[in-house]
N, C-alpha and C. Protein backbone atom coordinates (compact mmCIF):
# COMPACT_ATOMS: atom_id res chain seq x y z
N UNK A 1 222.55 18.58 46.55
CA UNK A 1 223.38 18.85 47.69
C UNK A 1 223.26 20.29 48.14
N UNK A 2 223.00 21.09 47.28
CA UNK A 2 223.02 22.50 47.55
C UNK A 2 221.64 22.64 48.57
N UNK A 3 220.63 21.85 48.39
CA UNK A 3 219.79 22.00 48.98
C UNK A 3 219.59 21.66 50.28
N UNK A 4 220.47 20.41 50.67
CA UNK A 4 220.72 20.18 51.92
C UNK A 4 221.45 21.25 52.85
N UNK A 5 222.19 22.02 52.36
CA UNK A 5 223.91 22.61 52.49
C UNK A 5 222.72 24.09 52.92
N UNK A 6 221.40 24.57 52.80
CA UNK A 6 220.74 25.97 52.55
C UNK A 6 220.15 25.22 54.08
N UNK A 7 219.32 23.78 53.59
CA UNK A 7 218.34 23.81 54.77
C UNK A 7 219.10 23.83 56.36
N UNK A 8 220.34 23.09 56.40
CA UNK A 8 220.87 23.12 57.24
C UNK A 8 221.15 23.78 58.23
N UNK A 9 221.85 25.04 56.97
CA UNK A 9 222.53 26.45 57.67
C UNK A 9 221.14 26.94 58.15
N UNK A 10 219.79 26.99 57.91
CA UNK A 10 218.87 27.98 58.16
C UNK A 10 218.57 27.55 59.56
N UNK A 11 218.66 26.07 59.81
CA UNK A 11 218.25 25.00 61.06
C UNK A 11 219.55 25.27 61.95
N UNK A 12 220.39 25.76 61.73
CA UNK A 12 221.48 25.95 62.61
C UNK A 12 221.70 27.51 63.40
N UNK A 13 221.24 28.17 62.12
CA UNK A 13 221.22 29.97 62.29
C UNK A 13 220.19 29.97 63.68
N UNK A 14 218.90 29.00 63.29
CA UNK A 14 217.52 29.67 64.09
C UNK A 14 218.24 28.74 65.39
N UNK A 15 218.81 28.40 65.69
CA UNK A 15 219.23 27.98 67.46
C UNK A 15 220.25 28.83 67.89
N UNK A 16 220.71 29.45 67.15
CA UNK A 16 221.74 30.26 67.61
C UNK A 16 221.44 31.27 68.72
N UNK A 17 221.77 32.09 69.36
CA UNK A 17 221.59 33.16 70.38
C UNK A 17 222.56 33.85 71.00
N UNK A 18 223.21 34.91 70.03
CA UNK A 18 223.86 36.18 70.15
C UNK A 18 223.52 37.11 70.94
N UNK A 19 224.02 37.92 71.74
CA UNK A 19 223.59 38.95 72.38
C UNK A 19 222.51 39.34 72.83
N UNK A 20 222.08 40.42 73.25
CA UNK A 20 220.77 40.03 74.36
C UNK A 20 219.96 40.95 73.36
N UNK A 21 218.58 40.65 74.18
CA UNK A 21 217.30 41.10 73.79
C UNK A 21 217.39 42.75 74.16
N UNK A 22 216.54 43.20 73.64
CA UNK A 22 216.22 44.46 73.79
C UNK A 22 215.81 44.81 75.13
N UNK A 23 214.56 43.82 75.76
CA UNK A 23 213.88 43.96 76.71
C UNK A 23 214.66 43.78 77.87
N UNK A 24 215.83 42.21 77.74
CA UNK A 24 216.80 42.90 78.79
C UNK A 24 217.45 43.57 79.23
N UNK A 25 217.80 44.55 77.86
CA UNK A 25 219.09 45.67 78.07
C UNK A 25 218.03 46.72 79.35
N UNK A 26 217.01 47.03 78.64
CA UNK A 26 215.89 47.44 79.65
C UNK A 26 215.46 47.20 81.00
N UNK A 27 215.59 46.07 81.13
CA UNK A 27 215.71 45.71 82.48
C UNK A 27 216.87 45.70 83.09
N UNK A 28 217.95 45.46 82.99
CA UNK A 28 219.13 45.93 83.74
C UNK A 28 218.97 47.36 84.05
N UNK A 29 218.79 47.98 82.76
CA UNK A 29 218.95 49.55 83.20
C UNK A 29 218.10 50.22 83.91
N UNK A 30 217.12 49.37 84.04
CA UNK A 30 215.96 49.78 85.28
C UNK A 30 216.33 49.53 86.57
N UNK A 31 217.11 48.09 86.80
CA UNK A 31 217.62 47.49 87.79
C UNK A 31 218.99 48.57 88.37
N UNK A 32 219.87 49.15 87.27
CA UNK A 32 220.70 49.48 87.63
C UNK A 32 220.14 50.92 88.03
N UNK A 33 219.19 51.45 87.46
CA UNK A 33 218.40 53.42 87.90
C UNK A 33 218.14 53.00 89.49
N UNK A 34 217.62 51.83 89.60
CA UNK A 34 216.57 51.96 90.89
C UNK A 34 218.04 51.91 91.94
N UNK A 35 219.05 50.70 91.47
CA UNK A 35 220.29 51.08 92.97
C UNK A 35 220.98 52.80 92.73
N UNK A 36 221.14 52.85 92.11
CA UNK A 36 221.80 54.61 91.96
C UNK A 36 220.81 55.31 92.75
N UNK A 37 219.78 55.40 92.29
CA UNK A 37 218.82 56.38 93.21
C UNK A 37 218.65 55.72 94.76
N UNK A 38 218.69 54.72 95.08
CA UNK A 38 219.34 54.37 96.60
C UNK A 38 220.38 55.08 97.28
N UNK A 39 221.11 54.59 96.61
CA UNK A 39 222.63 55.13 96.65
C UNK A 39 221.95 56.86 96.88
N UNK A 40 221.45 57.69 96.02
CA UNK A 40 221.60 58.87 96.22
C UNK A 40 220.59 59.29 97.18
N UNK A 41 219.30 58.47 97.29
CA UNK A 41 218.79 58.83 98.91
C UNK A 41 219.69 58.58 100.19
N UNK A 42 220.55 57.59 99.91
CA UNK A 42 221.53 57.75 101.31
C UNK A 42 222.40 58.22 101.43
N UNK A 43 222.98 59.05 100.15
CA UNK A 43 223.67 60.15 100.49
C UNK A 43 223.01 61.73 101.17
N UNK A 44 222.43 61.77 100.91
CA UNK A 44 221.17 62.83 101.33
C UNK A 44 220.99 62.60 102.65
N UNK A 45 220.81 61.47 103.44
CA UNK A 45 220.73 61.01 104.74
C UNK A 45 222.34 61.55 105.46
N UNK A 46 223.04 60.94 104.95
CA UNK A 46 224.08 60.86 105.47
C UNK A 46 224.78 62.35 105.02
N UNK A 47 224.37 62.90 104.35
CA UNK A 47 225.18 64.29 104.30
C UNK A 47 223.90 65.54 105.55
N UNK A 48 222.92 64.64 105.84
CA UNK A 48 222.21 65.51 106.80
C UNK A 48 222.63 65.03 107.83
N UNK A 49 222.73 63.75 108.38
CA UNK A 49 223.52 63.23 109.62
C UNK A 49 224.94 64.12 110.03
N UNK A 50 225.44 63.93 109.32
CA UNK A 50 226.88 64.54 108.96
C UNK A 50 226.83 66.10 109.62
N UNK A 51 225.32 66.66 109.34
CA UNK A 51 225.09 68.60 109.73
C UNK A 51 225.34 68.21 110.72
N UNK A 52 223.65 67.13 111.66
CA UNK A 52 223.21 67.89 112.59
C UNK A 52 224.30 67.08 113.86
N UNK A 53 225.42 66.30 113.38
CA UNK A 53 226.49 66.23 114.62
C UNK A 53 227.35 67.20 114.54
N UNK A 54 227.53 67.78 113.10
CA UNK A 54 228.38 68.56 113.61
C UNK A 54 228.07 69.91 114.24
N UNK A 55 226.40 70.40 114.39
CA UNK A 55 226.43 71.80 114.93
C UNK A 55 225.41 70.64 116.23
N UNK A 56 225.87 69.81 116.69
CA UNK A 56 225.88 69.11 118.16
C UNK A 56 227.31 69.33 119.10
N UNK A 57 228.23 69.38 117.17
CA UNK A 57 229.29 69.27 118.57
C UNK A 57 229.53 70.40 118.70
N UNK A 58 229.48 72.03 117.58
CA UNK A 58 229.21 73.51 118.09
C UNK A 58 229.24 73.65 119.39
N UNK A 59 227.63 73.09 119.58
CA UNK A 59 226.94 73.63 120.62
C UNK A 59 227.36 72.82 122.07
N UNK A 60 227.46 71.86 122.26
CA UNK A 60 228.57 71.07 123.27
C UNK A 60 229.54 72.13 123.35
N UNK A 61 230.34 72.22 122.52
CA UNK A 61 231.50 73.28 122.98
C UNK A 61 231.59 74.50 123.20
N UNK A 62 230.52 74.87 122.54
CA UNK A 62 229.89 76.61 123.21
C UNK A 62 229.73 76.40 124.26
N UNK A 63 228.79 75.74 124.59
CA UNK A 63 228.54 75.31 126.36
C UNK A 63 229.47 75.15 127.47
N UNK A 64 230.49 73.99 126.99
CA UNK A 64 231.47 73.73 127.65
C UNK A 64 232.18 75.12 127.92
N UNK A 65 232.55 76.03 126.93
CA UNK A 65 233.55 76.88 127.03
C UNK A 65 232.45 77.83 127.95
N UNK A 66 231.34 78.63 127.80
CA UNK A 66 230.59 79.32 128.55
C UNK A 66 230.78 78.83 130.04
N UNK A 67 230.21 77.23 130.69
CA UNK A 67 230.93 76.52 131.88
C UNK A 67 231.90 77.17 132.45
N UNK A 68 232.93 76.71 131.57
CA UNK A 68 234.20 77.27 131.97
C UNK A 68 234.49 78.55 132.05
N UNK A 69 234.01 79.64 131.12
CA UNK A 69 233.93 80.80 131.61
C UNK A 69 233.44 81.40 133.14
N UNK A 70 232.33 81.25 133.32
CA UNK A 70 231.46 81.22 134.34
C UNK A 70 232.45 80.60 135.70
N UNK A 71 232.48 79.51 136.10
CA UNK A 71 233.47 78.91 136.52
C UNK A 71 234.58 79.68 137.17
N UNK A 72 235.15 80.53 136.09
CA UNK A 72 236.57 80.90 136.34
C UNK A 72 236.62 82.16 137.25
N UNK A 73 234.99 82.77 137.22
CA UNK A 73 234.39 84.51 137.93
C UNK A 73 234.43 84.06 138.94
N UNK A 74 234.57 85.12 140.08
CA UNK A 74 234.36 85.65 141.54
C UNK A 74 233.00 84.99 142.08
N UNK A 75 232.59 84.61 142.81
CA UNK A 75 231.54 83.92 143.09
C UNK A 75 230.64 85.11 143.00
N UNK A 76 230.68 86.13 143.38
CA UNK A 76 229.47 87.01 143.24
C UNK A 76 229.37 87.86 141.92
N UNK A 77 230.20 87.59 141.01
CA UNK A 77 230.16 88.39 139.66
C UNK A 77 228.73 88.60 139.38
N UNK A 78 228.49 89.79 138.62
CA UNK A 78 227.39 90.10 138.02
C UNK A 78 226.61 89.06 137.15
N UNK A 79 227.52 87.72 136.74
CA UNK A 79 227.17 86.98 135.77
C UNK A 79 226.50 85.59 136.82
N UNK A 80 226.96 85.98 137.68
CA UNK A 80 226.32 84.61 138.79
C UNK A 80 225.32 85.11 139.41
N UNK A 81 224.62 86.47 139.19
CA UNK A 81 223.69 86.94 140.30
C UNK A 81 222.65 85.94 140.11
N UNK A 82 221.45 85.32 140.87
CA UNK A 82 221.01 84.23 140.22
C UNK A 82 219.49 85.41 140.54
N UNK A 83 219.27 86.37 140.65
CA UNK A 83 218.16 87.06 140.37
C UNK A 83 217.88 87.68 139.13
N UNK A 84 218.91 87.27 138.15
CA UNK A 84 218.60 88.02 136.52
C UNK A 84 218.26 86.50 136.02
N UNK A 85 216.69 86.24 135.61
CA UNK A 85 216.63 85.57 134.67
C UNK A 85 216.36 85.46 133.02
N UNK A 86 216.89 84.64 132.31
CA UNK A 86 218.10 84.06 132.28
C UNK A 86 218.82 85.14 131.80
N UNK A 87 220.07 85.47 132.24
CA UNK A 87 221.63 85.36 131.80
C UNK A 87 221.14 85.69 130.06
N UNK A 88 221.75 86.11 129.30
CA UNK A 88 221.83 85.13 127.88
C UNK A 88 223.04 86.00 126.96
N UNK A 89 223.03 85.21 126.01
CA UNK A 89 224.13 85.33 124.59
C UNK A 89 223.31 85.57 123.31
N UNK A 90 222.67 86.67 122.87
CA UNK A 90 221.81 86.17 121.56
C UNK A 90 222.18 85.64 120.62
N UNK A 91 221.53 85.25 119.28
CA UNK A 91 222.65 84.86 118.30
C UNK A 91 223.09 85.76 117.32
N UNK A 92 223.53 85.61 116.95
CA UNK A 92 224.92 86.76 115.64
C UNK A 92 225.06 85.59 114.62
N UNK A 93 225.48 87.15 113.59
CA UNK A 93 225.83 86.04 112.52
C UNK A 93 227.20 85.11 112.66
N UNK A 94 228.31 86.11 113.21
CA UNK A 94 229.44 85.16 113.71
C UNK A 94 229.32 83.60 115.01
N UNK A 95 227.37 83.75 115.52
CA UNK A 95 227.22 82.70 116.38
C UNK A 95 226.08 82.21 116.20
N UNK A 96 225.75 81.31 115.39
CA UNK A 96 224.94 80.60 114.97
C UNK A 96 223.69 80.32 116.30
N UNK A 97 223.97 80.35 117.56
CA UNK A 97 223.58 80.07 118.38
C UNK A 97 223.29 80.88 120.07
N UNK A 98 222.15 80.79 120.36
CA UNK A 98 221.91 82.05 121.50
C UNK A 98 221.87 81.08 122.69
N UNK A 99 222.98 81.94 123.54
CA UNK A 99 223.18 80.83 125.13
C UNK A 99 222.48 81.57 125.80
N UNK A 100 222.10 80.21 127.25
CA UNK A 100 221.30 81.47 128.34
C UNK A 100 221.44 80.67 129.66
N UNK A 101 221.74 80.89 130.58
CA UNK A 101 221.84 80.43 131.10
C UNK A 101 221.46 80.66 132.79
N UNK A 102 220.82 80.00 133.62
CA UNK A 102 220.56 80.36 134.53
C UNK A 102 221.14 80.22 136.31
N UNK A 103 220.85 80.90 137.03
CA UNK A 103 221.64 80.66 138.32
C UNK A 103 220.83 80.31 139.42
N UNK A 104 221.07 79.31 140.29
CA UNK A 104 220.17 79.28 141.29
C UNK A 104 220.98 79.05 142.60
N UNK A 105 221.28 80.17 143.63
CA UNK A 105 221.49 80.20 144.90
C UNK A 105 221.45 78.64 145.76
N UNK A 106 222.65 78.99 146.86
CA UNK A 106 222.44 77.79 147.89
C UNK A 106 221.84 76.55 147.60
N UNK A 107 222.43 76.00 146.20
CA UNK A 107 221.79 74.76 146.08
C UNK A 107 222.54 73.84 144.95
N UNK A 108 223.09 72.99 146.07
CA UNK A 108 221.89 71.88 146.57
C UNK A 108 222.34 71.80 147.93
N UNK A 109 223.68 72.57 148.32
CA UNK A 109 223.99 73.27 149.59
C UNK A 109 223.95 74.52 149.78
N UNK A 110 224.32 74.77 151.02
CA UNK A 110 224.74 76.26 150.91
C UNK A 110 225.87 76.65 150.89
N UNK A 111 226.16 77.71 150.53
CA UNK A 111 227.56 78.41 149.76
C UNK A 111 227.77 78.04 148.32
N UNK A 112 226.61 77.41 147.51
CA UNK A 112 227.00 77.20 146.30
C UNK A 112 225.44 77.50 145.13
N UNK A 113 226.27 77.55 144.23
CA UNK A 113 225.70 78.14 142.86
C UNK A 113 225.69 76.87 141.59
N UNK A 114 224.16 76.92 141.78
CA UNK A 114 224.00 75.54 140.82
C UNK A 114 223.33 76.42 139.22
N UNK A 115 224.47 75.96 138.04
CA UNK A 115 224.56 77.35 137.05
C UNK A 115 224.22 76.01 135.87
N UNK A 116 222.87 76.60 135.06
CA UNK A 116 222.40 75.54 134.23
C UNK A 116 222.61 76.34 132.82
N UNK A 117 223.27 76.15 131.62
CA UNK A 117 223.79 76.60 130.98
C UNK A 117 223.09 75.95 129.27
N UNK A 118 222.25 76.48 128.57
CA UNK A 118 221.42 76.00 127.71
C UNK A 118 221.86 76.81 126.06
N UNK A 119 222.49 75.93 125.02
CA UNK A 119 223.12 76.50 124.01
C UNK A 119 221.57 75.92 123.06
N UNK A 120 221.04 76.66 122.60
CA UNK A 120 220.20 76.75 121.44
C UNK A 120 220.60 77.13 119.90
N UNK A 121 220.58 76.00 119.11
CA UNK A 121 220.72 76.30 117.55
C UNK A 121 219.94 77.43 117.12
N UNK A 122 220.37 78.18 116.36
CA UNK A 122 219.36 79.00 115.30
C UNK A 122 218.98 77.88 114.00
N UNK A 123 219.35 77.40 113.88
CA UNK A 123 219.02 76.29 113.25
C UNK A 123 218.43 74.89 113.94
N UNK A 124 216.75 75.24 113.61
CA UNK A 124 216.54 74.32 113.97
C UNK A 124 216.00 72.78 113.54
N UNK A 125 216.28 72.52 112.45
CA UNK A 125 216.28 71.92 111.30
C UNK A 125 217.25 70.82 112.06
N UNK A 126 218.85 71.07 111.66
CA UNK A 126 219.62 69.87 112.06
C UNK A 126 220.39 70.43 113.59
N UNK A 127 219.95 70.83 114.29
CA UNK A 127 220.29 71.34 115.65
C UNK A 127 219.49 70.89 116.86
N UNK A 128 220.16 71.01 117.77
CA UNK A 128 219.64 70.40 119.19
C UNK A 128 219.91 70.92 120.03
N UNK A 129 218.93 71.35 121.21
CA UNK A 129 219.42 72.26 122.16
C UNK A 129 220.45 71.52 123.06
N UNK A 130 221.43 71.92 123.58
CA UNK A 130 222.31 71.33 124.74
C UNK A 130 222.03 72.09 126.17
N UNK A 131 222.11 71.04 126.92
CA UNK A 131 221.65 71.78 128.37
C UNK A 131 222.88 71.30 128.95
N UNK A 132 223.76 71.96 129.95
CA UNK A 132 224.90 71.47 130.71
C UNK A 132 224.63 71.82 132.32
N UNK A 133 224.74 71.29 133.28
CA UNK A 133 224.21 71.61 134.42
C UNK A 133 226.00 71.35 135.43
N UNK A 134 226.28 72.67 135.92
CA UNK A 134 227.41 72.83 136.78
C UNK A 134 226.78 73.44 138.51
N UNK A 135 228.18 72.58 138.82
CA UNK A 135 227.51 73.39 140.26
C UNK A 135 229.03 74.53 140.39
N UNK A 136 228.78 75.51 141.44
CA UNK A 136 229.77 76.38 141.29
C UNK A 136 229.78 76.76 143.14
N UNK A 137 231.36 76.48 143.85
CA UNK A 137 231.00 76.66 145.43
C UNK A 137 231.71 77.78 145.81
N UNK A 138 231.73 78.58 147.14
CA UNK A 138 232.17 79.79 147.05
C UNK A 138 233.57 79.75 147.50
């Protein structure tokens, strides 16, 4: 009986299947490296997306506010003469960005000042130039 009671257990042990193989722990963890490093190329994307709107929207609002500066002068101010070309703002370290902007006489009527207003990144990596085009009447 003892001999039955040995062969048994040995015929029962070998079907058994506990915990995983070696080779799969390996493959998950390959499976699981390759999504992480996804994951961290699209953070990289998205933390560069993230720059270049936000020195889009800088430069939009440099512009806008320059517009509006401009805008608010005497029609013949020194800053509207439209014989200095261009106008400009260089950049500084407090301004990431050099404006310039130009003036062109009697047009697209007369009595008015068509004032094209161009904000350039110093960065031009995640930056974009903005062009804003105003007309200005006397």
């Amino acid at each position: 009986m003892k001999r039955d009671f040995l062969e048994g257990a040995a015929t029962d042990r070998s079907t058994d299947r506990d915990g995983f193989a070696l080779i799969e722990v390996l493959m998950a963890m390959v499976i699981f490296t390759v999504g992480i490093l996804a994951l961290a190329g699209l953070q990289i994307t998205t933390i560069s997306g993230n720059a270049a709107a936000r020195m889009q929207t800088e430069a939009t609002a440099i512009g806008a506010r320059i517009v509006e500066r401009l805008r608010s002068l005497p029609f013949d101010h020194e800053d509207l003469v439209p014989t200095v070309h261009p106008h400009s703002l260089p950049a500084s370290g407090s301004r990431p960005y050099a404006v310039n902007w130009t003036v062109r006489a009697d047009t697209p009527v007369n009595g008015t000042k068509t004032v094209r207003v161009t904000v350039i990144p110093f960065n031009k990596i995640n930056g974009r130039t903005v062009t804003i085009n105003t007309i200005i009447a006397e």
